[in-house]
N, C-alpha and C. Protein backbone atom coordinates (compact mmCIF):
# COMPACT_ATOMS: atom_id res chain seq x y z
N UNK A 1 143.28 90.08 35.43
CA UNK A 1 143.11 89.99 36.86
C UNK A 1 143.05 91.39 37.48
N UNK A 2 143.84 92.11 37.18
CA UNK A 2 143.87 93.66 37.47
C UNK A 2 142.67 94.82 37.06
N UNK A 3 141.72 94.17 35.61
CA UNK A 3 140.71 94.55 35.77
C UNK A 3 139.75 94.07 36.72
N UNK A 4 139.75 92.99 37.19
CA UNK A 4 138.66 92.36 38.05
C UNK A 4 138.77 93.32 39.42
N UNK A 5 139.64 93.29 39.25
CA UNK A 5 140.25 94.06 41.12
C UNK A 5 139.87 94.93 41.29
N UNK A 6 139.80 95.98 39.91
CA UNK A 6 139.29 97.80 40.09
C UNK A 6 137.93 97.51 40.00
N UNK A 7 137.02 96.44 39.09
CA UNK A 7 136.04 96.76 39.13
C UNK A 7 135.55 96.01 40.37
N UNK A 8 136.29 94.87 41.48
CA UNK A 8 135.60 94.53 42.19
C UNK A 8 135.77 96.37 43.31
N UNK A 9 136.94 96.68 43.72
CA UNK A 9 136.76 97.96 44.10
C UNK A 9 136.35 98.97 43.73
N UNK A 10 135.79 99.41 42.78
CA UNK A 10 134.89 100.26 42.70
C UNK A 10 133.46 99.81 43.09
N UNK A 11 133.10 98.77 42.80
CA UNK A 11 131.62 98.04 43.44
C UNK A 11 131.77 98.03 45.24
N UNK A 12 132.43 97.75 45.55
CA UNK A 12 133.21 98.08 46.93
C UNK A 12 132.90 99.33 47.46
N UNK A 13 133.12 100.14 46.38
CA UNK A 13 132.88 101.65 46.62
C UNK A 13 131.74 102.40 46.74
N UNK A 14 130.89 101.88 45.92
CA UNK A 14 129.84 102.13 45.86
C UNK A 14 128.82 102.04 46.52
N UNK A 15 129.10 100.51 46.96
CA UNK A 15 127.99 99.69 47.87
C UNK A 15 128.16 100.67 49.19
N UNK A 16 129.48 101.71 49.48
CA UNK A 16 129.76 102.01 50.51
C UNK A 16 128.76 103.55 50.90
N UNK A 17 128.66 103.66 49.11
CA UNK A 17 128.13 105.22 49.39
C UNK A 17 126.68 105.73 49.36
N UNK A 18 125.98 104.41 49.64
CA UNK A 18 124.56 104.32 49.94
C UNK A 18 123.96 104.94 51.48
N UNK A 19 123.05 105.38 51.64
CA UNK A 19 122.17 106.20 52.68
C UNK A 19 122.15 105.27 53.70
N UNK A 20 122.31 105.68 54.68
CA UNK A 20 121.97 104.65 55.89
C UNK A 20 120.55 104.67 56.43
N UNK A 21 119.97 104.14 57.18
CA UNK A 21 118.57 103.89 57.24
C UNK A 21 118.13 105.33 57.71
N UNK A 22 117.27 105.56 57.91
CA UNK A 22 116.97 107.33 58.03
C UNK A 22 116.38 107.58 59.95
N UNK A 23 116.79 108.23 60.21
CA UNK A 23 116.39 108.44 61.91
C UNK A 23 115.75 109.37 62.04
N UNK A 24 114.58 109.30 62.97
CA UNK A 24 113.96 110.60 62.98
C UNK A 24 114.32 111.41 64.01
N UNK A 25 114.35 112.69 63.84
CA UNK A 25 115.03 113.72 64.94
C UNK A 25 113.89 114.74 65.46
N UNK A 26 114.10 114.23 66.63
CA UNK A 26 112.51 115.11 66.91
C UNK A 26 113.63 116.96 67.48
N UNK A 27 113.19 117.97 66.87
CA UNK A 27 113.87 119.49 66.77
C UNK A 27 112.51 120.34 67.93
N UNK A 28 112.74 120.88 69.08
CA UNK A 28 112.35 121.48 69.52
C UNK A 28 111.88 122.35 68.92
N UNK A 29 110.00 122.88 69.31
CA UNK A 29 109.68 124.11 68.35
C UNK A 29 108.99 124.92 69.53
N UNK A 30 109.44 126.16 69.99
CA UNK A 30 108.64 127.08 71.13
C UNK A 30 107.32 127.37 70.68
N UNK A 31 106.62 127.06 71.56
CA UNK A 31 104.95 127.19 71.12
C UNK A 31 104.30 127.70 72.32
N UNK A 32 103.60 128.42 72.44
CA UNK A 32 103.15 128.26 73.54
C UNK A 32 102.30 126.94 74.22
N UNK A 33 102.19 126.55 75.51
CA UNK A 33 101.51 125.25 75.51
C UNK A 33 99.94 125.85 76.13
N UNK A 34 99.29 126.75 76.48
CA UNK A 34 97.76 127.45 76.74
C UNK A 34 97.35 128.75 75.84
N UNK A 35 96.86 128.51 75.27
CA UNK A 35 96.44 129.97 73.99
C UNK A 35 95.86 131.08 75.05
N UNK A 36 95.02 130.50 76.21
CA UNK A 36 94.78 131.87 77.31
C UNK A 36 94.68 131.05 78.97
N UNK A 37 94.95 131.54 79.32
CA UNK A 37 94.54 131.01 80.89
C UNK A 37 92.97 131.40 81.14
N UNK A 38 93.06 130.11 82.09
CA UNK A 38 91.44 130.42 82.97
C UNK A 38 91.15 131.75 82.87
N UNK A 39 89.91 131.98 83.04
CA UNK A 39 89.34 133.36 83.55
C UNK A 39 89.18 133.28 85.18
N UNK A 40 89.86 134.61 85.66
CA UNK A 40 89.35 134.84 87.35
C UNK A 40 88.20 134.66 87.51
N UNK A 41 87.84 134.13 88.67
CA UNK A 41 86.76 133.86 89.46
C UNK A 41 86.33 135.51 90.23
N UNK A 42 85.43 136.55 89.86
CA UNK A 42 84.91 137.57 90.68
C UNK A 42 84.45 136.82 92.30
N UNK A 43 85.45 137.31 93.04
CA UNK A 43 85.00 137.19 94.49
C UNK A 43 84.47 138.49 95.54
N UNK A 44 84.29 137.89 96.64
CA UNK A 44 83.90 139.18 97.17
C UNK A 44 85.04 140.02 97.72
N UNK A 45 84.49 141.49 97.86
CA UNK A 45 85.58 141.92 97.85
C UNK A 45 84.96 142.22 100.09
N UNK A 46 86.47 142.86 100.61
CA UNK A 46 86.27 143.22 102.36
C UNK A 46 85.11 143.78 102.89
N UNK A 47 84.94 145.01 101.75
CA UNK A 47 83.89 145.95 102.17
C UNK A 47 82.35 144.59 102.06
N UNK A 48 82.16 144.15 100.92
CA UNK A 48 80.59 143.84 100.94
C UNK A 48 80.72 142.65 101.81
N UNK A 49 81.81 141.84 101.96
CA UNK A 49 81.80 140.91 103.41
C UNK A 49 81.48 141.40 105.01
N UNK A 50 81.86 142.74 105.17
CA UNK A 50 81.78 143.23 106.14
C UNK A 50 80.17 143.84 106.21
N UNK A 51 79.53 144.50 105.19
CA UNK A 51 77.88 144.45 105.07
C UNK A 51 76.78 143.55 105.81
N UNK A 52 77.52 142.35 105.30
CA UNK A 52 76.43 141.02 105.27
C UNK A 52 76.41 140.46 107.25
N UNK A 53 75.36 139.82 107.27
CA UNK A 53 75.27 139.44 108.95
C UNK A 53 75.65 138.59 108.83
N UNK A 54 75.84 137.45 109.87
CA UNK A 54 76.84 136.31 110.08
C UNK A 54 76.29 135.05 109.12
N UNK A 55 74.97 135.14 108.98
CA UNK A 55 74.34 133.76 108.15
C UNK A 55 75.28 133.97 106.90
N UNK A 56 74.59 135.25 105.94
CA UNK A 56 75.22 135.85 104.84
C UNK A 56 76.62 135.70 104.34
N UNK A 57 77.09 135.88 105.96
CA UNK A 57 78.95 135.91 105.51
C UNK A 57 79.33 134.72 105.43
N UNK A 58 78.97 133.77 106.11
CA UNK A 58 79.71 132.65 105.96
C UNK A 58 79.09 131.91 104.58
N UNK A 59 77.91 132.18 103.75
CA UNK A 59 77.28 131.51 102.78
C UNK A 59 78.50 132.11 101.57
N UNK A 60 78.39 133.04 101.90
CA UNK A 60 79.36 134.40 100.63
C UNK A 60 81.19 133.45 100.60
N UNK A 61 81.46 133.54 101.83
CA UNK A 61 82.84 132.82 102.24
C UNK A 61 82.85 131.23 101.60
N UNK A 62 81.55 130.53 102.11
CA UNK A 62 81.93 129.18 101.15
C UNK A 62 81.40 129.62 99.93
N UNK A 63 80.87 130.24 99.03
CA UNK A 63 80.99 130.08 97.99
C UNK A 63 82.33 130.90 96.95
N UNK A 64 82.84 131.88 97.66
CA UNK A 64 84.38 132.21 97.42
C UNK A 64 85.44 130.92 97.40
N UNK A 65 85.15 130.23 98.38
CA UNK A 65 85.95 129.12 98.38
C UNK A 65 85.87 128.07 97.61
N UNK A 66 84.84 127.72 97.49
CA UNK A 66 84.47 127.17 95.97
C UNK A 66 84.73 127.23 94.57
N UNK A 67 84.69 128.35 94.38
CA UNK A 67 84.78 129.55 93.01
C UNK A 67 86.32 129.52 93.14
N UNK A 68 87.13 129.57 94.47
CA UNK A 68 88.59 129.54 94.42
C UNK A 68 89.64 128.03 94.02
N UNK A 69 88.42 127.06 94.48
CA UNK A 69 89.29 125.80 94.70
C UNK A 69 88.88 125.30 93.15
N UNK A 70 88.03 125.56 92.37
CA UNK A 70 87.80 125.38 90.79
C UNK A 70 88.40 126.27 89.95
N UNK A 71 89.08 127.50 90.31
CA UNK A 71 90.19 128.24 89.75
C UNK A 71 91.33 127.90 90.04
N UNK A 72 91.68 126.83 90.90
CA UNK A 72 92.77 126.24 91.16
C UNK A 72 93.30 125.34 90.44
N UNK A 73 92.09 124.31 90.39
CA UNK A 73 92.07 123.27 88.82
C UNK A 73 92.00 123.32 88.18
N UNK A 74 91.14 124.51 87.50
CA UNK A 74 91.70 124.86 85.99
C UNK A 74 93.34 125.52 85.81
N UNK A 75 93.55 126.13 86.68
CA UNK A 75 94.66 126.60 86.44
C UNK A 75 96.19 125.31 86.78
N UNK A 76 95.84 124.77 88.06
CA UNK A 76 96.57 122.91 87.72
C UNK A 76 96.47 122.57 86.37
N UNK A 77 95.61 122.41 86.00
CA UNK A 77 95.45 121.62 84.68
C UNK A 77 96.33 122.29 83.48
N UNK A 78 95.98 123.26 83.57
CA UNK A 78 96.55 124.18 82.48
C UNK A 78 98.33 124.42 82.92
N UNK A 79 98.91 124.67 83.93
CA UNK A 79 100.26 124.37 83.76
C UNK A 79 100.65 122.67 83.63
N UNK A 80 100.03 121.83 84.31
CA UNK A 80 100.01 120.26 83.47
C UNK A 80 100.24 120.28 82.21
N UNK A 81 99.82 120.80 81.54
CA UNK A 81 99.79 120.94 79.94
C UNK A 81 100.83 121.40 79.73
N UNK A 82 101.43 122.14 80.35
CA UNK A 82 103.27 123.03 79.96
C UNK A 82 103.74 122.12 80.05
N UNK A 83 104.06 121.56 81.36
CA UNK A 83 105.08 120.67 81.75
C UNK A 83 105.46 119.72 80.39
């Protein structure tokens, strides 16, 4: 009877020292999240705004603004991607 006992406790023991199911651990890795940012948009600069006559300036002005509000979204987009 006293053998039954050790070998039921050691089977006891054993069964105990098996792996538990495996979890996955997700480990933070620093990466960068954009390999380069947008490229600037060349706008105009004071002096050649001040050149141009009033048709000119305001054509020059919306298309700065343009060229600005699509450097905006790429650059939205691209910190989106950090976050």
């Amino acid at each position: 009877m006293r053998q039954f006992l050790s070998v039921c406790a050691v089977l006891w023991l054993v069964g105990c020292s098996t792996p538990g199911p495996a979890v996955p651990v997700n480990i933070p890795v620093s990466v960068p999240c954009i390999s380069e940012p947008p490229a600037k948009p060349i706008l105009q600069t004071d002096e050649s705004l001040l050149s141009f006559d009033e048709y000119s300036f305001v054509i020059a002005l919306w298309r700065d603004r343009l060229l600005r509000q699509q450097y905006e979204a790429l650059m939205e987009a691209a910190l989106a991607g950090c976050l």
